[in-house]
C-alpha atoms as a PDB file:
ATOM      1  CA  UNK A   1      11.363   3.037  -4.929  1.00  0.00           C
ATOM      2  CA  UNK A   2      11.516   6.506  -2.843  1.00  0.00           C
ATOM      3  CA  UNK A   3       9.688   9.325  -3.814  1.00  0.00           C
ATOM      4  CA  UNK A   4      12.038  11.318  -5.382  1.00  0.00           C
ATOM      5  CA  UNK A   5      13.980   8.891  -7.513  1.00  0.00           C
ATOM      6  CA  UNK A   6      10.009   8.239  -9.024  1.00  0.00           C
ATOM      7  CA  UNK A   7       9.549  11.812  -9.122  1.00  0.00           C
ATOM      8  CA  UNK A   8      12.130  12.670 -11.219  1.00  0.00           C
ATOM      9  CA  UNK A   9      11.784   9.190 -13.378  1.00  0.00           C
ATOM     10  CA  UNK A  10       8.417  10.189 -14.495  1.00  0.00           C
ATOM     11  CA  UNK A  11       8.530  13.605 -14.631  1.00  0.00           C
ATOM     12  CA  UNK A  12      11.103  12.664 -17.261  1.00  0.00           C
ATOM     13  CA  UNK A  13       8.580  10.150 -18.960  1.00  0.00           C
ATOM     14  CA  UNK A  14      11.086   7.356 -17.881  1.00  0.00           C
ATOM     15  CA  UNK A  15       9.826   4.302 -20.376  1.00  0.00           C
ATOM     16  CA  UNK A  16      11.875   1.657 -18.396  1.00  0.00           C
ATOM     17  CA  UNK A  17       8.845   2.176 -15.441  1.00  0.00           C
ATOM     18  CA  UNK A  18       7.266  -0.190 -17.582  1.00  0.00           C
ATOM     19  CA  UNK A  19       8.870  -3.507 -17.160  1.00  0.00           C
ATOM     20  CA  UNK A  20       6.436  -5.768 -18.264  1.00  0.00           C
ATOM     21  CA  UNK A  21       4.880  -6.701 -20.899  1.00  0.00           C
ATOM     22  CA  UNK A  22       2.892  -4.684 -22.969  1.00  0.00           C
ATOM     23  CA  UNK A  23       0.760  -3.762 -25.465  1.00  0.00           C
ATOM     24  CA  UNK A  24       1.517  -0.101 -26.201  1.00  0.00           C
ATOM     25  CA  UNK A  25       3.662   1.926 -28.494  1.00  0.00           C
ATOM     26  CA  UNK A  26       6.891   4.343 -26.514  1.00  0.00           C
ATOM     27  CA  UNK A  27       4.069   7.233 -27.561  1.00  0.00           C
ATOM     28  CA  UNK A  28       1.679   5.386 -25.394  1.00  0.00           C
ATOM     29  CA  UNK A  29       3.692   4.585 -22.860  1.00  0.00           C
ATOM     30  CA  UNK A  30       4.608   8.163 -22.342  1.00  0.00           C
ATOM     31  CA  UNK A  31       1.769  10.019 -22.892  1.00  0.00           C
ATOM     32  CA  UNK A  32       0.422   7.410 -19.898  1.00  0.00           C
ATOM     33  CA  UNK A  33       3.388   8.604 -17.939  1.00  0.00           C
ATOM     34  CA  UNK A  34       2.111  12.301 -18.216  1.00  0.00           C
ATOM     35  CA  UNK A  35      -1.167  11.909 -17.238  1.00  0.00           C
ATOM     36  CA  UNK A  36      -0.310  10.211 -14.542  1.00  0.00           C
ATOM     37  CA  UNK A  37       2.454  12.248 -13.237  1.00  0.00           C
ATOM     38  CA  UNK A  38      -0.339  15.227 -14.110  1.00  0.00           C
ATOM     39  CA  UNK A  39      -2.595  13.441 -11.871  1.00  0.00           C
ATOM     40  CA  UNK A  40       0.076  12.826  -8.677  1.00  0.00           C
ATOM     41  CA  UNK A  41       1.853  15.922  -8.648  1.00  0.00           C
ATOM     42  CA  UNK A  42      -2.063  17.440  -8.140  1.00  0.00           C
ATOM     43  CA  UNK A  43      -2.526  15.018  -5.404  1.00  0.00           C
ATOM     44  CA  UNK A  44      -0.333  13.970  -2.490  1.00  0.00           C
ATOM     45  CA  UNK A  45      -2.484  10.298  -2.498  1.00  0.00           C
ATOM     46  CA  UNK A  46      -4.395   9.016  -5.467  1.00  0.00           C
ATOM     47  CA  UNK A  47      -6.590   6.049  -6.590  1.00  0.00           C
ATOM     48  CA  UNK A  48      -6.526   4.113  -9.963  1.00  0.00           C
ATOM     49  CA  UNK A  49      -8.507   2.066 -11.533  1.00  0.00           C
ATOM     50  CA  UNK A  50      -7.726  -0.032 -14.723  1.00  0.00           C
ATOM     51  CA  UNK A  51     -10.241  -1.841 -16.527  1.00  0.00           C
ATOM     52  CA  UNK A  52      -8.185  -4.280 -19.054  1.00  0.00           C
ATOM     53  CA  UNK A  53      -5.302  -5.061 -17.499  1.00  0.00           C
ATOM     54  CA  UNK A  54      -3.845  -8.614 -19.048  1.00  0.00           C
ATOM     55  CA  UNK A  55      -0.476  -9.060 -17.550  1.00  0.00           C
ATOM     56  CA  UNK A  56      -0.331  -5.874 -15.691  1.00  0.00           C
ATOM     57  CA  UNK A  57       2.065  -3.652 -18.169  1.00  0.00           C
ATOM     58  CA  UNK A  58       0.583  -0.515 -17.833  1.00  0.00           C
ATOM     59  CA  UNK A  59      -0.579  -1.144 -13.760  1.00  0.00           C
ATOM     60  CA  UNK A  60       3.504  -1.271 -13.027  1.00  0.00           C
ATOM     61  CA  UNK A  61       4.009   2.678 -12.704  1.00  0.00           C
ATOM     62  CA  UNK A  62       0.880   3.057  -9.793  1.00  0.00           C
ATOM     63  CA  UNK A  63       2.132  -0.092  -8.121  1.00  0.00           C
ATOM     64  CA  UNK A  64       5.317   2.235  -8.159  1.00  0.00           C
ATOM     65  CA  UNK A  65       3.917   5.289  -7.730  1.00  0.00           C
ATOM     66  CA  UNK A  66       4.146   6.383  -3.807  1.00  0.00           C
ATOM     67  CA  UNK A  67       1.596   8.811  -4.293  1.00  0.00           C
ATOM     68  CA  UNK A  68      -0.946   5.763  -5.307  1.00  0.00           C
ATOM     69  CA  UNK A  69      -2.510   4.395  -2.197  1.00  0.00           C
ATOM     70  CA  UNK A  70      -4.845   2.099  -4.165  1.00  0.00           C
ATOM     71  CA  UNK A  71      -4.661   0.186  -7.313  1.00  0.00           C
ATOM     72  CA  UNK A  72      -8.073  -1.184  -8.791  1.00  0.00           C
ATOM     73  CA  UNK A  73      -7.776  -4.420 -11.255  1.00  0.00           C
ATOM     74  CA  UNK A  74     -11.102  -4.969 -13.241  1.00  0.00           C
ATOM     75  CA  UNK A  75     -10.443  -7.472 -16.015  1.00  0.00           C
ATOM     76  CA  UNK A  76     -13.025 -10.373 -17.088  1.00  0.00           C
ATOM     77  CA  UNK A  77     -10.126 -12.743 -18.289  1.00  0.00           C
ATOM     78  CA  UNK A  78     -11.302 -13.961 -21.381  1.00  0.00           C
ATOM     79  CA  UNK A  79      -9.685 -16.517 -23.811  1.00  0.00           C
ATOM     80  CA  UNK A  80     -10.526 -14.287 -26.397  1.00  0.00           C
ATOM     81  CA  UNK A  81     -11.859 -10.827 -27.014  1.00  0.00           C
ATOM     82  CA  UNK A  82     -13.437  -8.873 -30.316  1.00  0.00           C
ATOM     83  CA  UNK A  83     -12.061  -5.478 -31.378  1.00  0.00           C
ATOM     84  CA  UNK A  84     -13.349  -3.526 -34.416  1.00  0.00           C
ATOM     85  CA  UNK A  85     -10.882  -5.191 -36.676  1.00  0.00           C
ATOM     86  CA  UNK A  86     -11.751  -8.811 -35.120  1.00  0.00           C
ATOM     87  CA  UNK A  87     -11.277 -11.535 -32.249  1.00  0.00           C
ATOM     88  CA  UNK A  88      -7.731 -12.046 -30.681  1.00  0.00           C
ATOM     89  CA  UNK A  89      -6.818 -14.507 -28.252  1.00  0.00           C
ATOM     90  CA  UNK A  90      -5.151 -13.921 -25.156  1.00  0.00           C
ATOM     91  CA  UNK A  91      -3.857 -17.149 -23.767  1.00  0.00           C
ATOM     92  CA  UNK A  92      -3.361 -17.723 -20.484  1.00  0.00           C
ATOM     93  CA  UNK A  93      -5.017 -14.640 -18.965  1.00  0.00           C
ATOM     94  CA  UNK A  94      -5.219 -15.574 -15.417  1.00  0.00           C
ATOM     95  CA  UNK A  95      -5.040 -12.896 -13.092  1.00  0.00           C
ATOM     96  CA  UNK A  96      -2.643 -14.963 -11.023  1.00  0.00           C
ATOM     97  CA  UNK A  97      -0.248 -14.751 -13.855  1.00  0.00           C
ATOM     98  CA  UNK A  98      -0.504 -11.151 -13.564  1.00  0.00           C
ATOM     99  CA  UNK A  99      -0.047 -10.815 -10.149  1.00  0.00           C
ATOM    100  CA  UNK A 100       3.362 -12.891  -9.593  1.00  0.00           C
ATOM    101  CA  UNK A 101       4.651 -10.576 -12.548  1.00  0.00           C
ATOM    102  CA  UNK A 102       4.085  -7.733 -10.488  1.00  0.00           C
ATOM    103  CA  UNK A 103       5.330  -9.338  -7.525  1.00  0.00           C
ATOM    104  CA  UNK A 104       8.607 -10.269  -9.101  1.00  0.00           C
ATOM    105  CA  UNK A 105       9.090  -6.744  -9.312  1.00  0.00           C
ATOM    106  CA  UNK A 106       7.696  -4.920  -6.569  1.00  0.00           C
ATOM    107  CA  UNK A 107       7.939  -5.507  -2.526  1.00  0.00           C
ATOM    108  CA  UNK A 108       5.119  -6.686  -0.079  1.00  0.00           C
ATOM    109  CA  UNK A 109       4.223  -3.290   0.777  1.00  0.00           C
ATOM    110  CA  UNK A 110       3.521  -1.626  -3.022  1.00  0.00           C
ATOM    111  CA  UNK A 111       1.537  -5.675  -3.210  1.00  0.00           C
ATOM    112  CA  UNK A 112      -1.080  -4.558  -0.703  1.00  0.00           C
ATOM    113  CA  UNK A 113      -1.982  -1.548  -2.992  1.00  0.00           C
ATOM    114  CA  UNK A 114      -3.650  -4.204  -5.250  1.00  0.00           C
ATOM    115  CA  UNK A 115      -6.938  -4.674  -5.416  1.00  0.00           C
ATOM    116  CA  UNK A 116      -7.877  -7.618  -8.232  1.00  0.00           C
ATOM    117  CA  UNK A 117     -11.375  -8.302 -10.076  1.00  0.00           C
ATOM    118  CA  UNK A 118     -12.536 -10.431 -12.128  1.00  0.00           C
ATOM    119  CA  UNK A 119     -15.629  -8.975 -13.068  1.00  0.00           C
ATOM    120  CA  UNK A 120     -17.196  -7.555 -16.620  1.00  0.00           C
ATOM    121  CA  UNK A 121     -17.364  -3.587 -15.698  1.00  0.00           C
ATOM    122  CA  UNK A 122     -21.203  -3.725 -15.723  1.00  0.00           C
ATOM    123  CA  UNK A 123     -20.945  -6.276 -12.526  1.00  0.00           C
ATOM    124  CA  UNK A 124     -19.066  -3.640 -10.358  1.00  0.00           C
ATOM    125  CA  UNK A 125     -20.834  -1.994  -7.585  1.00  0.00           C
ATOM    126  CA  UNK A 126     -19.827   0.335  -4.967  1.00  0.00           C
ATOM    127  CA  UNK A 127     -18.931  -2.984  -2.824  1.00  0.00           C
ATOM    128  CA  UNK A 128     -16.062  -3.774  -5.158  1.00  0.00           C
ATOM    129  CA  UNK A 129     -14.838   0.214  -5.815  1.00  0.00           C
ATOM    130  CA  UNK A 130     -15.308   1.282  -2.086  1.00  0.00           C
ATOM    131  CA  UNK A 131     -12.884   4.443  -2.921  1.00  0.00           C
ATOM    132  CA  UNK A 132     -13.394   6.475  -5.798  1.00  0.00           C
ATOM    133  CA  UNK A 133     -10.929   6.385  -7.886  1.00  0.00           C
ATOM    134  CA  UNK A 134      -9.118   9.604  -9.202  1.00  0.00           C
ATOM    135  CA  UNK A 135      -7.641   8.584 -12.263  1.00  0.00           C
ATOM    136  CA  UNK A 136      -9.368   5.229 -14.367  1.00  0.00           C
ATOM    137  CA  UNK A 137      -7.958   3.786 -17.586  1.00  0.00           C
ATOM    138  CA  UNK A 138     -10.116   1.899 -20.014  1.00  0.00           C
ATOM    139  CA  UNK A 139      -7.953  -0.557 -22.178  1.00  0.00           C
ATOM    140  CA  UNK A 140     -10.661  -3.574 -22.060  1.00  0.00           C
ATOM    141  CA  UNK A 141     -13.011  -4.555 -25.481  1.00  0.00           C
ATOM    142  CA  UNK A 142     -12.165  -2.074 -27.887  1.00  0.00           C
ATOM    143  CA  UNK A 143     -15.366  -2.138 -29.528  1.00  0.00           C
ATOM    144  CA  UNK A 144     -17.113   0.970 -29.968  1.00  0.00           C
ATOM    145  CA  UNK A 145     -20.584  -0.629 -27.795  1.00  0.00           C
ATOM    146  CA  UNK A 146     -18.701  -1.887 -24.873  1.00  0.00           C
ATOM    147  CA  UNK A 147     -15.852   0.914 -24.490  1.00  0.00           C
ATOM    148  CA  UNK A 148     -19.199   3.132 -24.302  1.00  0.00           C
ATOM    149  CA  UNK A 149     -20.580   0.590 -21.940  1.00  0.00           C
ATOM    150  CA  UNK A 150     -17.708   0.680 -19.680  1.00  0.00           C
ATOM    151  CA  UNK A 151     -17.553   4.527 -19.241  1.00  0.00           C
ATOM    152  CA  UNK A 152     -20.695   4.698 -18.307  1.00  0.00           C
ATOM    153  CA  UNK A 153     -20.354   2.355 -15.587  1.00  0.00           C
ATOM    154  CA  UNK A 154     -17.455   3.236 -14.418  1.00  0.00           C
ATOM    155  CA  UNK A 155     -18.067   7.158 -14.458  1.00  0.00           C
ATOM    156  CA  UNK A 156     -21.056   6.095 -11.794  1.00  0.00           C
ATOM    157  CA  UNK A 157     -18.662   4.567  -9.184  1.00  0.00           C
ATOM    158  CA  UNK A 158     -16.633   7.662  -9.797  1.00  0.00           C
ATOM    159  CA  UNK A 159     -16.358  11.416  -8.405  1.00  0.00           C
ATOM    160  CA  UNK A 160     -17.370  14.313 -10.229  1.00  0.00           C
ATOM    161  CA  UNK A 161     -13.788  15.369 -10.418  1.00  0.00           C
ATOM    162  CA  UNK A 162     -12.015  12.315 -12.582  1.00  0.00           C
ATOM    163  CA  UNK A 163      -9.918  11.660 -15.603  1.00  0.00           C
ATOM    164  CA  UNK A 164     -10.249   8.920 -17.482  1.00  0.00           C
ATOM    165  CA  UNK A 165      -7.424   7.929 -20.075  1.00  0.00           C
ATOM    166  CA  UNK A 166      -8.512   4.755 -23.118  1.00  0.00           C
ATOM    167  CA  UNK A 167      -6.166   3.293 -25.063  1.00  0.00           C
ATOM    168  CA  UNK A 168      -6.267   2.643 -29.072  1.00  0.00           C
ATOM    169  CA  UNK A 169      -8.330   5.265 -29.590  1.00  0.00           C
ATOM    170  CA  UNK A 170      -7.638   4.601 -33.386  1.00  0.00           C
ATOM    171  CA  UNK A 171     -10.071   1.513 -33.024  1.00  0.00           C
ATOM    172  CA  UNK A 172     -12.658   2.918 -31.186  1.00  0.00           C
ATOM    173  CA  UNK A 173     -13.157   6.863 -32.038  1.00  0.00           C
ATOM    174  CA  UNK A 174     -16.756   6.460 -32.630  1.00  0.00           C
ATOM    175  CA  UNK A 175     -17.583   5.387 -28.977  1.00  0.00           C
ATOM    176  CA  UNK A 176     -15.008   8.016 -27.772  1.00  0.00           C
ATOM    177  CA  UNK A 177     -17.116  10.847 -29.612  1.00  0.00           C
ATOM    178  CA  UNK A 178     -20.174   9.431 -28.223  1.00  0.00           C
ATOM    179  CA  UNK A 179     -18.667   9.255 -24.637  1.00  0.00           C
ATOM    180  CA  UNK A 180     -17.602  13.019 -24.700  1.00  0.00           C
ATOM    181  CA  UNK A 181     -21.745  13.620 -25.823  1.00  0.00           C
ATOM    182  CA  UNK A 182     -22.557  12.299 -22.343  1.00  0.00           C
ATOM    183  CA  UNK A 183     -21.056  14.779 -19.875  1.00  0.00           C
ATOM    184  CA  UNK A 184     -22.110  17.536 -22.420  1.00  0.00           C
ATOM    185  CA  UNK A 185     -25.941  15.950 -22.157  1.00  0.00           C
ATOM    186  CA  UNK A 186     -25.175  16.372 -18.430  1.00  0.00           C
ATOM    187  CA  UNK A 187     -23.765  19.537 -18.319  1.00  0.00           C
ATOM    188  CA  UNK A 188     -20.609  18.195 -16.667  1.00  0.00           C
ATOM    189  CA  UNK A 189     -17.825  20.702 -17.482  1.00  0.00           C
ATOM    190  CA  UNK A 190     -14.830  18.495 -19.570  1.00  0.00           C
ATOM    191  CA  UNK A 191     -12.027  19.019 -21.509  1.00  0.00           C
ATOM    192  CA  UNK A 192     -10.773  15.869 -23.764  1.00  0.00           C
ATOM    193  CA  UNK A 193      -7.355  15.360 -25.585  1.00  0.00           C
ATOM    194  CA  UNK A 194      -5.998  12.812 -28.449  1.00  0.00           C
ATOM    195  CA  UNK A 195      -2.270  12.250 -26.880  1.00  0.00           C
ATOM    196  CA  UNK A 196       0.221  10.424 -29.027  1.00  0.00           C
ATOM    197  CA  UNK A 197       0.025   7.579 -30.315  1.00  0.00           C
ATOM    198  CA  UNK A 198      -3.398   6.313 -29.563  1.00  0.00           C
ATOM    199  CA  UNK A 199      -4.365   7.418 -25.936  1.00  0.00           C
ATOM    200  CA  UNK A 200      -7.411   9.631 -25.409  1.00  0.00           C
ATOM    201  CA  UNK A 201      -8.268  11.503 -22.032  1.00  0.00           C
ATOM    202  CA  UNK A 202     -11.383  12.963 -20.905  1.00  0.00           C
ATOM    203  CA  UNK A 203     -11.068  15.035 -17.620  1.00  0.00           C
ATOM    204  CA  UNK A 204     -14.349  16.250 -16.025  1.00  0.00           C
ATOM    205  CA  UNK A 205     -14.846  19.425 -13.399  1.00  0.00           C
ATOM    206  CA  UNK A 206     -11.838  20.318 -11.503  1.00  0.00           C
ATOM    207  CA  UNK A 207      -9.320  17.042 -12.859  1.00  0.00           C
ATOM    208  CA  UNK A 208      -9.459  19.711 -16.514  1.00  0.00           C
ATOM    209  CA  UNK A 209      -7.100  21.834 -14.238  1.00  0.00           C
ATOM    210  CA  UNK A 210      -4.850  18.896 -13.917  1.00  0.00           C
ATOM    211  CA  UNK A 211      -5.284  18.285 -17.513  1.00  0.00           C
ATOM    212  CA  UNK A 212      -4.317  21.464 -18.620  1.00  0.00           C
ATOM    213  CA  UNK A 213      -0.369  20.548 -19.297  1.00  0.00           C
ATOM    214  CA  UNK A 214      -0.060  17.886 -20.613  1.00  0.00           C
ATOM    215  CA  UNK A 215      -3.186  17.773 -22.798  1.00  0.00           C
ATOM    216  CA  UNK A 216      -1.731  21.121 -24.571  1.00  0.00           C
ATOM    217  CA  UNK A 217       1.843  20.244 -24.235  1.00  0.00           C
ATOM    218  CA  UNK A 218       1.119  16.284 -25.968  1.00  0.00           C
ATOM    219  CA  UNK A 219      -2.340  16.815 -27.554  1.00  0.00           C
ATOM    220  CA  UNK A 220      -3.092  16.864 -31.283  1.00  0.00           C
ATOM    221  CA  UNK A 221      -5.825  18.369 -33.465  1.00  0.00           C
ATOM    222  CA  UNK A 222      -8.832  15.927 -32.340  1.00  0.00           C
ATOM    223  CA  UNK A 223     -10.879  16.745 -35.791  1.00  0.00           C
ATOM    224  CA  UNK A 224      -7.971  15.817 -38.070  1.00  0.00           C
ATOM    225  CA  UNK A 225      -7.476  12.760 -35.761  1.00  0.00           C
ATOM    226  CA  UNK A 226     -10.784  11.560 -35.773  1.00  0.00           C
ATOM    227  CA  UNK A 227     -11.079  11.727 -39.702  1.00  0.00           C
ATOM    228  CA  UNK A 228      -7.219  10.256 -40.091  1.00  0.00           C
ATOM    229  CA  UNK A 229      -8.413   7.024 -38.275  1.00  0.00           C
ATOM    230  CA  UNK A 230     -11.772   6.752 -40.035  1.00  0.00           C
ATOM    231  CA  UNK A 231     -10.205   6.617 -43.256  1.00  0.00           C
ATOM    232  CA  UNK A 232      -7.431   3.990 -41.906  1.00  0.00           C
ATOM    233  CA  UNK A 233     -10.413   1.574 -40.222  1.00  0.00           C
ATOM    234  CA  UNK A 234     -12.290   2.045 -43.528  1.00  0.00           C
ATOM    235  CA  UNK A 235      -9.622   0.862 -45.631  1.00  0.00           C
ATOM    236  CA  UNK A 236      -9.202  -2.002 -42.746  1.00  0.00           C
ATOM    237  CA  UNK A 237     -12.108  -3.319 -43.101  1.00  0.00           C
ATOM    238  CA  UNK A 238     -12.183  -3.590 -46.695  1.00  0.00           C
ATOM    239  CA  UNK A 239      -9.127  -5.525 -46.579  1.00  0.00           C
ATOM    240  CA  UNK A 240     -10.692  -7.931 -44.482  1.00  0.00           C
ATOM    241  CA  UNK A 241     -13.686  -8.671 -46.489  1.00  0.00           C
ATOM    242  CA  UNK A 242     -11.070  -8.826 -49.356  1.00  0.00           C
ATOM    243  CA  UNK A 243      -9.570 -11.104 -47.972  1.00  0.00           C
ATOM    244  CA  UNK A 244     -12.050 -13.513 -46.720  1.00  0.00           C
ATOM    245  CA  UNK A 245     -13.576 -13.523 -50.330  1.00  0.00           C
ATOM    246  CA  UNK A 246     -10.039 -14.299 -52.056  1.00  0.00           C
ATOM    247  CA  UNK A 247      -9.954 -17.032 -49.440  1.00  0.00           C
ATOM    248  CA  UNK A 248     -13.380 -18.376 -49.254  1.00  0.00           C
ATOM    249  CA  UNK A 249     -14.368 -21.675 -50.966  1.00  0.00           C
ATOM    250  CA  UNK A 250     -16.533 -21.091 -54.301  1.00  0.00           C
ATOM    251  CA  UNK A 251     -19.983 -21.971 -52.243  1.00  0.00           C
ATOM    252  CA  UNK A 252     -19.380 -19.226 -49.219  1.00  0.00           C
ATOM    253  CA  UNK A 253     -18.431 -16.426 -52.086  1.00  0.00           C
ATOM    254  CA  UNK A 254     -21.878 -17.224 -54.095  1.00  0.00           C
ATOM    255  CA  UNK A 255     -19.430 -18.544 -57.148  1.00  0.00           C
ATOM    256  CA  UNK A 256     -21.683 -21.097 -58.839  1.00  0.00           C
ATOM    257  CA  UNK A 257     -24.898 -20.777 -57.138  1.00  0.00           C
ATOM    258  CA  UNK A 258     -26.915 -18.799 -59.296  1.00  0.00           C
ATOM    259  CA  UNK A 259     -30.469 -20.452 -60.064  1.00  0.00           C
ATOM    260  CA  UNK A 260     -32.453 -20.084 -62.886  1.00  0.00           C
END
């Protein structure tokens, strides 16, 4: 795809970019669009890095994207994965199922932008992420521990000027207020925005100018936000222990086990 037919697709928050499969609302997709049409029309060549990438839905706009030179891949692969409401399968999750998506879709030359790993975050060294990347997404265990985890990692193969977007930020708000503690502990200059539906983004030094925009044009009230989804992964996980006691034979609920 030229340059300017992308241009002007994104800039317009085009939702057909995404062709392939994947896990995200139209809000998502489009707030994703802005940031990274924030993040390209402040730089004439740009790295990304996605940690969580299944079958490469939200990868397709950088392998796209002129303006990306390089395109980072970190995904374990597992079977199965926990969230805070649980453990999901994903079957299948080879990264070689991923990768003839994409290439049904792009040519050889967006291809060699690719850059595949299959590697926990916490194994990635500066070997592996040889360029830092400008923009990094962080759609991997959405557990409030590892999302944590994976920031912090992440942020140290990373320049001082970066924005990071996560996805379902409904699941894991806790981890998400503890990761905008750390550059504050630091005294790393930040700015961080709840975009619609579920997509937060945390820009550090100079990447807050290319913020700016979109965070105020998209963002919502964080505060309300934050105590919105408490209350809905509250009531969550009572229906899940409801549940699993309606459900449960008489001997796991403690029904007939009293001693005397």
């Amino acid at each position: 795809m030229d340059e300017q037919t992308f241009a002007s697709r994104i800039a317009n928050l085009d939702l057909s970019l995404f062709q392939i499969e994947s896990q995200t609302s139209p809000n998502d997709r489009a707030s994703f669009l802005a940031v990274q049409n924030a993040v390209r029309t402040a730089k004439q060549s740009y790295v990304y890095l996605e940690c969580g990438s299944h079958l490469g839905g939200s990868l397709l706009p950088h392998m796209l994207d002129p303006h990306c030179r390089l395109a980072y891949s970190v995904d374990k692969r597992p079977a199965s994965q926990s969230d805070e409401r649980g453990v999901f399968a994903y079957p299948d999750n080879q990264t070689k199922r991923m990768v003839d998506g994409l290439a049904a879709l792009l040519d050889r030359e967006s291809m060699r932008k690719l850059r595949t790993y299959d590697l926990d975050a916490s194994e990635l060294t500066a070997r592996e992420i040889a360029e830092q990347p400008d923009l990094v997404m962080i759609d991997a265990e959405h557990t409030v521990r590892a999302v944590f985890r994976d920031f912090l990692k992440l942020s140290s193969l990373c320049g001082p000027s970066t924005v990071y977007a996560f996805h379902d930020a409904n699941l894991i708000f806790a981890g998400l207020q503890n990761i905008e503690t750390f550059p504050q502990h630091s005294g790393v200059p930040f700015d961080s925005y709840i975009l619609r539906d579920s997509v937060f983004v945390l820009a550090t030094n100079d990447a807050r100018e290319v913020m700016r925009a979109p965070g105020q044009r998209l963002g919502g009230n964080k505060e309300i936000y934050w105590r919105a989804v408490q209350a809905d992964l509250m009531r969550m996980h009572h229906d899940i222990v409801r549940n699993a006691l309606q459900t449960a034979p008489a001997w796991q609920s403690g029904v007939g086990t009293r001693r005397v």
